[in-house]
N, C-alpha and C. Protein backbone atom coordinates (compact mmCIF):
# COMPACT_ATOMS: atom_id res chain seq x y z
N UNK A 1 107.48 133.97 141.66
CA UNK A 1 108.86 134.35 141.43
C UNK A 1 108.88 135.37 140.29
N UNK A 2 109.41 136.25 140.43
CA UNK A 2 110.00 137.24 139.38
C UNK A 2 110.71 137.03 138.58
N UNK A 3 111.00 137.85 137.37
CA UNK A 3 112.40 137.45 136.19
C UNK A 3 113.25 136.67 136.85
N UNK A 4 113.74 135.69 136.38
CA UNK A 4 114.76 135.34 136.25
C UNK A 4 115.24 133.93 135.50
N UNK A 5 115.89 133.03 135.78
CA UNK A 5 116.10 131.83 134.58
C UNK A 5 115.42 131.06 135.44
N UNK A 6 114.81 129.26 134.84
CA UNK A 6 114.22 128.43 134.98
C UNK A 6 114.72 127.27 133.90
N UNK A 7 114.36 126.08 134.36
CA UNK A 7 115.35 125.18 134.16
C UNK A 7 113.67 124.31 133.44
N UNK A 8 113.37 123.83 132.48
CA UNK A 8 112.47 123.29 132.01
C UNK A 8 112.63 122.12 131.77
N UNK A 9 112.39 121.18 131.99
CA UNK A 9 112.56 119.92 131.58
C UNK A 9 111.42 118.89 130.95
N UNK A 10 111.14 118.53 129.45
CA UNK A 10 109.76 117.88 128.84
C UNK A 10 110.22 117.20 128.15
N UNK A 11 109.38 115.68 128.29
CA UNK A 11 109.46 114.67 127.44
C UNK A 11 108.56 114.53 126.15
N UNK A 12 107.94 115.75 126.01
CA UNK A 12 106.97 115.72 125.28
C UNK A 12 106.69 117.51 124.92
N UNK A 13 106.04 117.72 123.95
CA UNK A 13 105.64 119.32 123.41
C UNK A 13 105.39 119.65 124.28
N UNK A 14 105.65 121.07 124.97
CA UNK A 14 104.99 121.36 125.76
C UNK A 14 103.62 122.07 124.58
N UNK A 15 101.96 122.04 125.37
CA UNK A 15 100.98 122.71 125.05
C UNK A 15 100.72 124.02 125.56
N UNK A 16 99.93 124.68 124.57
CA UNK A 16 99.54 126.15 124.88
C UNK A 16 99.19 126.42 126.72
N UNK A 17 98.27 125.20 127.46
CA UNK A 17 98.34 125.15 128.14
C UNK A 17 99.17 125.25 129.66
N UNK A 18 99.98 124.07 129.16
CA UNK A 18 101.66 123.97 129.33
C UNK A 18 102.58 125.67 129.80
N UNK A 19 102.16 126.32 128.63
CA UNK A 19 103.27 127.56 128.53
C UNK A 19 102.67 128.33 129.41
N UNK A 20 101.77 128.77 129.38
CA UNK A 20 100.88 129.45 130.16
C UNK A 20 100.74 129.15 131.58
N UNK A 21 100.78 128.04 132.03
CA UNK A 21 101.13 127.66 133.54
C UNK A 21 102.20 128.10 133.88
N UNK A 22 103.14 127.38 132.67
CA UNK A 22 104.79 128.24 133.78
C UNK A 22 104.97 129.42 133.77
N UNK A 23 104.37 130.05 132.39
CA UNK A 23 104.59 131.70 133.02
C UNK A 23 103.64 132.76 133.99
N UNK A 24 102.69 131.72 134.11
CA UNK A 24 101.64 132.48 135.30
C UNK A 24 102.19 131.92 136.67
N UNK A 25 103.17 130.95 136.59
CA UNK A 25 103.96 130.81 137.84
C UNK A 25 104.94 131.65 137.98
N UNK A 26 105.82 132.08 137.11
CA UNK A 26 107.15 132.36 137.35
C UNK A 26 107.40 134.11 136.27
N UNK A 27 106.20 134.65 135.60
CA UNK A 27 106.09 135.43 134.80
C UNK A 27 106.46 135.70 133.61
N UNK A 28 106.33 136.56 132.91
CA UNK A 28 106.60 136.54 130.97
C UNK A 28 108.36 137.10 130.91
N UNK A 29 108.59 137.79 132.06
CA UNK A 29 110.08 137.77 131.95
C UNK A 29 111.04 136.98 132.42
N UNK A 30 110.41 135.88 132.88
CA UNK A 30 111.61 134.98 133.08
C UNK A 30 112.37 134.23 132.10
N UNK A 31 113.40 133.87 131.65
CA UNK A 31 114.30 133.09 130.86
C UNK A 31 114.17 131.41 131.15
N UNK A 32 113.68 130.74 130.49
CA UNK A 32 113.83 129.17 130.19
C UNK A 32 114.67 128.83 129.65
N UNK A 33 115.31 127.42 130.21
CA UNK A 33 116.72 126.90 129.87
C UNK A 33 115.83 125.09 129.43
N UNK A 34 115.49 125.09 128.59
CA UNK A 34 114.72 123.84 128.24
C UNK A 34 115.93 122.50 128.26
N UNK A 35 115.69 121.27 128.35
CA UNK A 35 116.19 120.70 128.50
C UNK A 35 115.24 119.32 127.60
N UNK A 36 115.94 118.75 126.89
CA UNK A 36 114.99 117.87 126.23
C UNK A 36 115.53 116.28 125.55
N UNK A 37 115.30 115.59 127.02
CA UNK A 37 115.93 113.91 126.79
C UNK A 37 115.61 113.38 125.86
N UNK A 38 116.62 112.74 124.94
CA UNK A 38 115.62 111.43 124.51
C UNK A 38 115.39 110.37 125.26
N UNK A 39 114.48 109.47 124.40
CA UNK A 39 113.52 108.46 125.24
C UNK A 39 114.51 107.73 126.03
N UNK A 40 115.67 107.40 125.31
CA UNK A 40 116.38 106.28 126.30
C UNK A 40 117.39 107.15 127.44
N UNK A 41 116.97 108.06 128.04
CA UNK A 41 117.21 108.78 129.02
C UNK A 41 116.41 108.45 130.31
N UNK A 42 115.27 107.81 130.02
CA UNK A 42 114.33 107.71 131.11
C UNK A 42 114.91 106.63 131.95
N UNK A 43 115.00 106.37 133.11
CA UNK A 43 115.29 105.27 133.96
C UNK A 43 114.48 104.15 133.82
N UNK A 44 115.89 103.02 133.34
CA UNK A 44 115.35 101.96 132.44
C UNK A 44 113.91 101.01 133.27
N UNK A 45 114.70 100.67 134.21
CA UNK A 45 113.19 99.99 135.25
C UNK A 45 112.41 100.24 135.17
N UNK A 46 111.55 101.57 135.56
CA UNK A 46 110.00 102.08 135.80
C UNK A 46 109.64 102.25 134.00
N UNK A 47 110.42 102.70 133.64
CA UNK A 47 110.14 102.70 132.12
C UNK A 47 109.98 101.80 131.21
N UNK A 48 110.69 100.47 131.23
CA UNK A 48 110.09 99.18 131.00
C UNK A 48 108.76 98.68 131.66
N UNK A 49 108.57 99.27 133.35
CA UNK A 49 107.00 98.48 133.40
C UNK A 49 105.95 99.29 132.87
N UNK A 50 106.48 100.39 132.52
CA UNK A 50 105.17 101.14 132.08
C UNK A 50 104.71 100.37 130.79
N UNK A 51 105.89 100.35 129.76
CA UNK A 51 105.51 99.15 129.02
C UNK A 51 105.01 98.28 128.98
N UNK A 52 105.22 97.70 129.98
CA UNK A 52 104.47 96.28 130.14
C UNK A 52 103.51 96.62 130.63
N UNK A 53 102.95 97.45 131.32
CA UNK A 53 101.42 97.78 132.00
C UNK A 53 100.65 98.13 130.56
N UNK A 54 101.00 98.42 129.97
CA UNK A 54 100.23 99.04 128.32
C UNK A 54 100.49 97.87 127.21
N UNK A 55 101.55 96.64 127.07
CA UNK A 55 101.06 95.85 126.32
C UNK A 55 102.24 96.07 125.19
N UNK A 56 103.25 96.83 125.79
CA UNK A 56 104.11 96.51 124.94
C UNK A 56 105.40 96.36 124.93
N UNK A 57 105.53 95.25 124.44
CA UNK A 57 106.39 94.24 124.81
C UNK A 57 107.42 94.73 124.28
N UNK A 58 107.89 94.88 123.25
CA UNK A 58 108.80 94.82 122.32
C UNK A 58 109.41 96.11 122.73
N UNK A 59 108.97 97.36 123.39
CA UNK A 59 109.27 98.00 124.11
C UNK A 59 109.97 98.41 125.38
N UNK A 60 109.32 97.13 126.13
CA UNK A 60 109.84 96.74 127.19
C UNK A 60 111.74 96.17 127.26
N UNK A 61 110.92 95.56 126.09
CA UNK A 61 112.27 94.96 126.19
C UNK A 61 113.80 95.80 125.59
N UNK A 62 113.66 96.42 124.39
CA UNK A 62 114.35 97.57 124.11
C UNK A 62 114.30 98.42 125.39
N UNK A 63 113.82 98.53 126.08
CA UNK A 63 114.27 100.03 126.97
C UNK A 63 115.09 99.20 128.46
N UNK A 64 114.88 97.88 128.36
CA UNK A 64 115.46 97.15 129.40
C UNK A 64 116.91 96.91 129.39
N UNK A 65 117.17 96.33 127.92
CA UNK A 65 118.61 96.44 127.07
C UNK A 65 119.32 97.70 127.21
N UNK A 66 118.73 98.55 126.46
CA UNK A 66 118.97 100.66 126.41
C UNK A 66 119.94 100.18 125.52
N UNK A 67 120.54 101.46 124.93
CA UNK A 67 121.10 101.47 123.95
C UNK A 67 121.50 102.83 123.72
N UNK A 68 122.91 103.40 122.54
CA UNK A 68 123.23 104.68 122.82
C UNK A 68 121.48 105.23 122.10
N UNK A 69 121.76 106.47 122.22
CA UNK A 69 120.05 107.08 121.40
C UNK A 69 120.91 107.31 119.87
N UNK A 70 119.53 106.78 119.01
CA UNK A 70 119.56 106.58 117.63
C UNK A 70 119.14 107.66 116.96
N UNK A 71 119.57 107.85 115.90
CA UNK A 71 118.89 109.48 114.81
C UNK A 71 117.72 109.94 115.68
N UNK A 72 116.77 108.86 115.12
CA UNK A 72 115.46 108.94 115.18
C UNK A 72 115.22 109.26 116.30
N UNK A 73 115.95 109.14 117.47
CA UNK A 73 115.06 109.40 118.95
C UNK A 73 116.32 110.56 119.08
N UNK A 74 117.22 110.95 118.69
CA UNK A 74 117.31 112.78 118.63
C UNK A 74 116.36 113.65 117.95
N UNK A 75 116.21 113.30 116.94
CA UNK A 75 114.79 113.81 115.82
C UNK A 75 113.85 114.37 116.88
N UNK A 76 113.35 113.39 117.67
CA UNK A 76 112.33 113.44 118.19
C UNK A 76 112.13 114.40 119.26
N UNK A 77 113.51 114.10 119.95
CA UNK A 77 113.69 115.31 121.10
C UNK A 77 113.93 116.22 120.47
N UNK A 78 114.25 116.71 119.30
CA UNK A 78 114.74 118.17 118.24
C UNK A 78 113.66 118.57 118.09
N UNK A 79 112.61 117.57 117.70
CA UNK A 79 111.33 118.08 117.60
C UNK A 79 110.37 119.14 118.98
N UNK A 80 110.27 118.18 119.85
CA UNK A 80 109.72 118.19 120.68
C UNK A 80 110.22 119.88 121.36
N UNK A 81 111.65 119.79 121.33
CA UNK A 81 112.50 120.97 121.65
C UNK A 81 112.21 122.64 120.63
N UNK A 82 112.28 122.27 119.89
CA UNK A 82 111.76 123.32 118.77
C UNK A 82 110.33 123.91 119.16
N UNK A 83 109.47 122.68 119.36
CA UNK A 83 107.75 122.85 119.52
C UNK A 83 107.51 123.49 120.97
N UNK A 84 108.36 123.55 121.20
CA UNK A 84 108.36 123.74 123.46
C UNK A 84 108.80 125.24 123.16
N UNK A 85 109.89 125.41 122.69
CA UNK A 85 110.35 126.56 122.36
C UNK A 85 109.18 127.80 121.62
N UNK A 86 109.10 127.55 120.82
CA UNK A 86 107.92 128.18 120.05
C UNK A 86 106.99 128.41 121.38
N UNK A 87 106.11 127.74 122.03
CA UNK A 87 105.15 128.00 122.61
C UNK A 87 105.69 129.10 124.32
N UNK A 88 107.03 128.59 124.27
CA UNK A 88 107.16 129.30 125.75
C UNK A 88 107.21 130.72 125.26
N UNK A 89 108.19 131.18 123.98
CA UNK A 89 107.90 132.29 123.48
C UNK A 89 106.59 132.92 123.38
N UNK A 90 106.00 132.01 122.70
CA UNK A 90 104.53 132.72 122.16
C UNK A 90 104.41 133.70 123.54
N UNK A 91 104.11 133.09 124.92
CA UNK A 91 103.98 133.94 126.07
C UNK A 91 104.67 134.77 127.05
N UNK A 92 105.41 135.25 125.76
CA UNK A 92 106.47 136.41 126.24
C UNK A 92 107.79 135.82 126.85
N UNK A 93 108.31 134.27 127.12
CA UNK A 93 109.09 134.70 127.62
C UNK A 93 110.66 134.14 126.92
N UNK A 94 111.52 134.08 127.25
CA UNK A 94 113.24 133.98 126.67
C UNK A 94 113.18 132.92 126.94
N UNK A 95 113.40 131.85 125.81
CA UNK A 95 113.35 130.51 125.63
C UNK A 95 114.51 130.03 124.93
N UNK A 96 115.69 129.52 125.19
CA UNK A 96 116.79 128.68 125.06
C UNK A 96 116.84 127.29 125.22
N UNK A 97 117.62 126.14 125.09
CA UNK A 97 117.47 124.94 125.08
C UNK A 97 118.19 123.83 124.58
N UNK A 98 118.86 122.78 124.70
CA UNK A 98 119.31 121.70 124.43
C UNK A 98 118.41 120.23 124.48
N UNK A 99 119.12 119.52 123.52
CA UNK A 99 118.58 118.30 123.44
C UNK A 99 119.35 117.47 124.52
N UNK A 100 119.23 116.29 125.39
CA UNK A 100 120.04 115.80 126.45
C UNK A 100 119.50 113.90 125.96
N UNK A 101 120.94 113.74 125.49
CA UNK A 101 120.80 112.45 124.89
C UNK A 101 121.52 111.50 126.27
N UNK A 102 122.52 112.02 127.07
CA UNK A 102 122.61 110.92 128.14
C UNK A 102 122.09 111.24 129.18
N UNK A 103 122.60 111.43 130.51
CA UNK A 103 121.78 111.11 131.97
C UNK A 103 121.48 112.58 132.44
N UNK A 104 119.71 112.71 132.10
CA UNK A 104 119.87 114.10 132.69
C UNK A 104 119.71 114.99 133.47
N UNK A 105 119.53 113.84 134.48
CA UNK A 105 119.56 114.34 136.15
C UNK A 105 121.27 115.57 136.11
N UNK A 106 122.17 114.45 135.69
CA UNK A 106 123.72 115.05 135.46
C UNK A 106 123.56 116.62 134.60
N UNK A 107 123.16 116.54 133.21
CA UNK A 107 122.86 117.48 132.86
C UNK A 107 121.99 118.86 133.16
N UNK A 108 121.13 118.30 134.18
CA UNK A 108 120.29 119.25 134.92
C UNK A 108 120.96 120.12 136.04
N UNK A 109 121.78 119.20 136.77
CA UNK A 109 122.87 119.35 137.77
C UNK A 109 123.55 120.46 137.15
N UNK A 110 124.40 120.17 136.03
CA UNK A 110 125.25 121.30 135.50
C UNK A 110 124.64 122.32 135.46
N UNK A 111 123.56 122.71 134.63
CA UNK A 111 122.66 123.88 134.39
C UNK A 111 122.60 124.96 135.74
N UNK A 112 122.30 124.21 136.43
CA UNK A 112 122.03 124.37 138.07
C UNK A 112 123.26 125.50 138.52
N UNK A 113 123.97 124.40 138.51
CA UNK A 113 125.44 125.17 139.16
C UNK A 113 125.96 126.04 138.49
N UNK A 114 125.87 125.89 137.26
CA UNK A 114 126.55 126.86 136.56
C UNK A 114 125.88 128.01 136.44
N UNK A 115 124.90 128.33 137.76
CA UNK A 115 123.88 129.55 137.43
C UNK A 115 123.15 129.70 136.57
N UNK A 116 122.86 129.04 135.72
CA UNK A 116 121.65 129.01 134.45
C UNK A 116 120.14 128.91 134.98
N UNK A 117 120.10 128.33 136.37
CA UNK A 117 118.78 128.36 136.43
C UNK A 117 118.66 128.49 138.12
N UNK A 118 117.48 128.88 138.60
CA UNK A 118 117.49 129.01 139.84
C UNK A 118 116.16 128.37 140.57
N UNK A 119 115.60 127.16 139.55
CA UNK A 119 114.38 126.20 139.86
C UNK A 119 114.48 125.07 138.79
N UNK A 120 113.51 124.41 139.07
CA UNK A 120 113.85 123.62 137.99
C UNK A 120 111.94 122.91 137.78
N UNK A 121 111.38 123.13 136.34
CA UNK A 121 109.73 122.92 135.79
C UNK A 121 110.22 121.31 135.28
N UNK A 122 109.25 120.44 135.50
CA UNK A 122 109.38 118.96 134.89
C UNK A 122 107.80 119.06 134.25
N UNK A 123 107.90 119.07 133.13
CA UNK A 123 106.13 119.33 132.38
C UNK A 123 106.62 117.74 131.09
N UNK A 124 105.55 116.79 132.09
CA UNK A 124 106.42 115.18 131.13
C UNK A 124 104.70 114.65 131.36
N UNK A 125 104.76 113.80 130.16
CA UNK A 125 103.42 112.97 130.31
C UNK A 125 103.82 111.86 131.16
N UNK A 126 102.43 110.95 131.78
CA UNK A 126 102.43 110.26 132.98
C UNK A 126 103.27 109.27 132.49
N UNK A 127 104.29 108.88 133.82
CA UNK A 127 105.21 107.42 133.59
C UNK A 127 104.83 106.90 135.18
N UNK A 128 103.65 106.02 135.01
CA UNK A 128 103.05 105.31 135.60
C UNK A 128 103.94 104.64 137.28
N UNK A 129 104.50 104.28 136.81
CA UNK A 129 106.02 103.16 137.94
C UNK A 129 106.90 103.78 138.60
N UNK A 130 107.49 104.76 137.74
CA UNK A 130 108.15 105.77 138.25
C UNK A 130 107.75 107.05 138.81
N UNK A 131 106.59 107.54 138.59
CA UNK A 131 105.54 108.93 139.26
C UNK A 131 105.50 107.75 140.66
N UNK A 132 104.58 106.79 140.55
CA UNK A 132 104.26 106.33 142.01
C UNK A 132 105.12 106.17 142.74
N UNK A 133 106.81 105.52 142.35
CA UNK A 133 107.86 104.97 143.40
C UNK A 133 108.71 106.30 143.65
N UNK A 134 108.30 107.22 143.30
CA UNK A 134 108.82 108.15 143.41
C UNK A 134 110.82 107.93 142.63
N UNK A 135 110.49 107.83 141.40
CA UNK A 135 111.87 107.54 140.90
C UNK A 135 111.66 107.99 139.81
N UNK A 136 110.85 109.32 139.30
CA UNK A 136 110.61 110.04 138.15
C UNK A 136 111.83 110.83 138.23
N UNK A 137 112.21 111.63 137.01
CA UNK A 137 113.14 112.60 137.10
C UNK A 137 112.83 113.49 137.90
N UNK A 138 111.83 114.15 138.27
CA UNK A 138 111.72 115.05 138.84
C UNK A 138 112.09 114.54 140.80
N UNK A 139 111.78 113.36 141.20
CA UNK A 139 112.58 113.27 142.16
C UNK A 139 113.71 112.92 142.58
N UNK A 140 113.98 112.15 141.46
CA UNK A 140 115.78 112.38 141.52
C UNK A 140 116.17 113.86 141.28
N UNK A 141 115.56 114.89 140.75
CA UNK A 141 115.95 116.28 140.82
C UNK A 141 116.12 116.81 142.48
N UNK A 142 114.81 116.62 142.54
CA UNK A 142 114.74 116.96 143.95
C UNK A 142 115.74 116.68 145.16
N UNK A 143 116.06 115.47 145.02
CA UNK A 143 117.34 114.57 145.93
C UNK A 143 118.60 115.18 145.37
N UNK A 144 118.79 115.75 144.17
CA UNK A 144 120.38 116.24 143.58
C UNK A 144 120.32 117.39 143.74
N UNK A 145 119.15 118.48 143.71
CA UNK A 145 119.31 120.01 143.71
C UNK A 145 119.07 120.62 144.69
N UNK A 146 119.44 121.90 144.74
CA UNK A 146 119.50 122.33 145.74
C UNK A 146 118.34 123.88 145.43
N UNK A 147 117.41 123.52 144.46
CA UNK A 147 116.80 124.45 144.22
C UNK A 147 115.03 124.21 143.81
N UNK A 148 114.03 124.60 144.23
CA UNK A 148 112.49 124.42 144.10
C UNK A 148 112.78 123.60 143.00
N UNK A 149 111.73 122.47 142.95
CA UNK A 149 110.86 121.76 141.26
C UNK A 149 110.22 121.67 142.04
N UNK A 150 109.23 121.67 140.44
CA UNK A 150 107.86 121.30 140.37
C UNK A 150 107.75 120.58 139.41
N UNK A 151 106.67 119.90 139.07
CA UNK A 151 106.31 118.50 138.52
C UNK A 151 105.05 118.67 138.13
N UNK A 152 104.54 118.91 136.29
CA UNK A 152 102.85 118.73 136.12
C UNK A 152 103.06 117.77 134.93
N UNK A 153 101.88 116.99 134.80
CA UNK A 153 101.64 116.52 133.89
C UNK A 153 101.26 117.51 132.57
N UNK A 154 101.88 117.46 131.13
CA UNK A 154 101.34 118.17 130.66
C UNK A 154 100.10 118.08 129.98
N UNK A 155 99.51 119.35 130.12
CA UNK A 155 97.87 119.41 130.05
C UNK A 155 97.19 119.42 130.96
N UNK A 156 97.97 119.36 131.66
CA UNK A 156 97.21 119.46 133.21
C UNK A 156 97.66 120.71 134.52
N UNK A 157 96.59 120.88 135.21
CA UNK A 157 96.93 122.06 136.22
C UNK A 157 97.51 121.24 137.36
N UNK A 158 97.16 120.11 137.73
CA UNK A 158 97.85 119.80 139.01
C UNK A 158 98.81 119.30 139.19
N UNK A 159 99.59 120.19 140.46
CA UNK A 159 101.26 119.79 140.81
C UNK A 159 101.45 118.38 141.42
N UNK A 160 102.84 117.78 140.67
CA UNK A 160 102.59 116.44 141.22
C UNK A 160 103.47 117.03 142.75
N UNK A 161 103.94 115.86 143.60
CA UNK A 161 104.38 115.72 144.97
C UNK A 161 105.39 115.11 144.75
């Protein structure tokens, strides 16, 4: 694809790696519209067993409850958002962005329609329950949009399905 906007979505920094994939997909002039949940954005189910597949409990159980998002887990997505930013620049290209503290399939949706983006990148580390049942964000994207995603783990070259 040539210039134009892209809809980014990461739960995590994107890496040098990271930046460099999407713009050898989509090129150094395209515009990114980053998008950056906090944790209690993730869909509570698959996201509690991932917890529990790793041993933590106390986790589990907070993300089962949910709760509005706290300082600290905006911080985090501010962070994460800032650090994503920086790197998509580094490789030439127009990097913009929000933090998305409630549901952001919804928020992705808007972006969408409102012409801001004309695909949509999911670059998120592995969520075990939800990658397999197919109930990651990126396929609820898929089922709500009406426009290409793609799905990598970041640090990694291969596209998920």
């Amino acid at each position: 694809m040539a210039s134009g906007t892209i809809a980014v979505v990461i739960d995590t920094p994107l890496e040098r790696s990271d930046a460099d994939q999407i713009v050898g997909l989509y090129g150094p002039g395209t515009t990114a519209q980053v998008l950056a949940p906090t944790a209690d954005s993730e869909p509570r189910l698959p996201a509690a067993m991932d917890h529990l597949l790793l041993g933590e409990l106390s986790d589990a159980w907070a993300t089962l409850k949910g709760h509005d998002p706290d300082a600290r887990s905006l911080e985090q997505a501010a962070t994460i958002l800032r650090e994503s930013l920086a790197e998509l620049r580094r490789v030439g290209m127009t990097a913009d962005g929000e933090v998305i503290p409630g549901d952001l399939i919804a928020a992705l949706v808007q972006t969408i329609s409102v012409g801001k983006a004309a695909a949509a990148v999911f670059v998120t580390k592995p969520h075990l329950v939800g990658d397999a049942l197919h109930e990651d964000w990126s396929a609820k994207a898929r089922r709500a949009l009406g426009v290409p995603v793609i799905h990598f783990y970041s640090g990694t070259t291969k596209l998920l399905s």
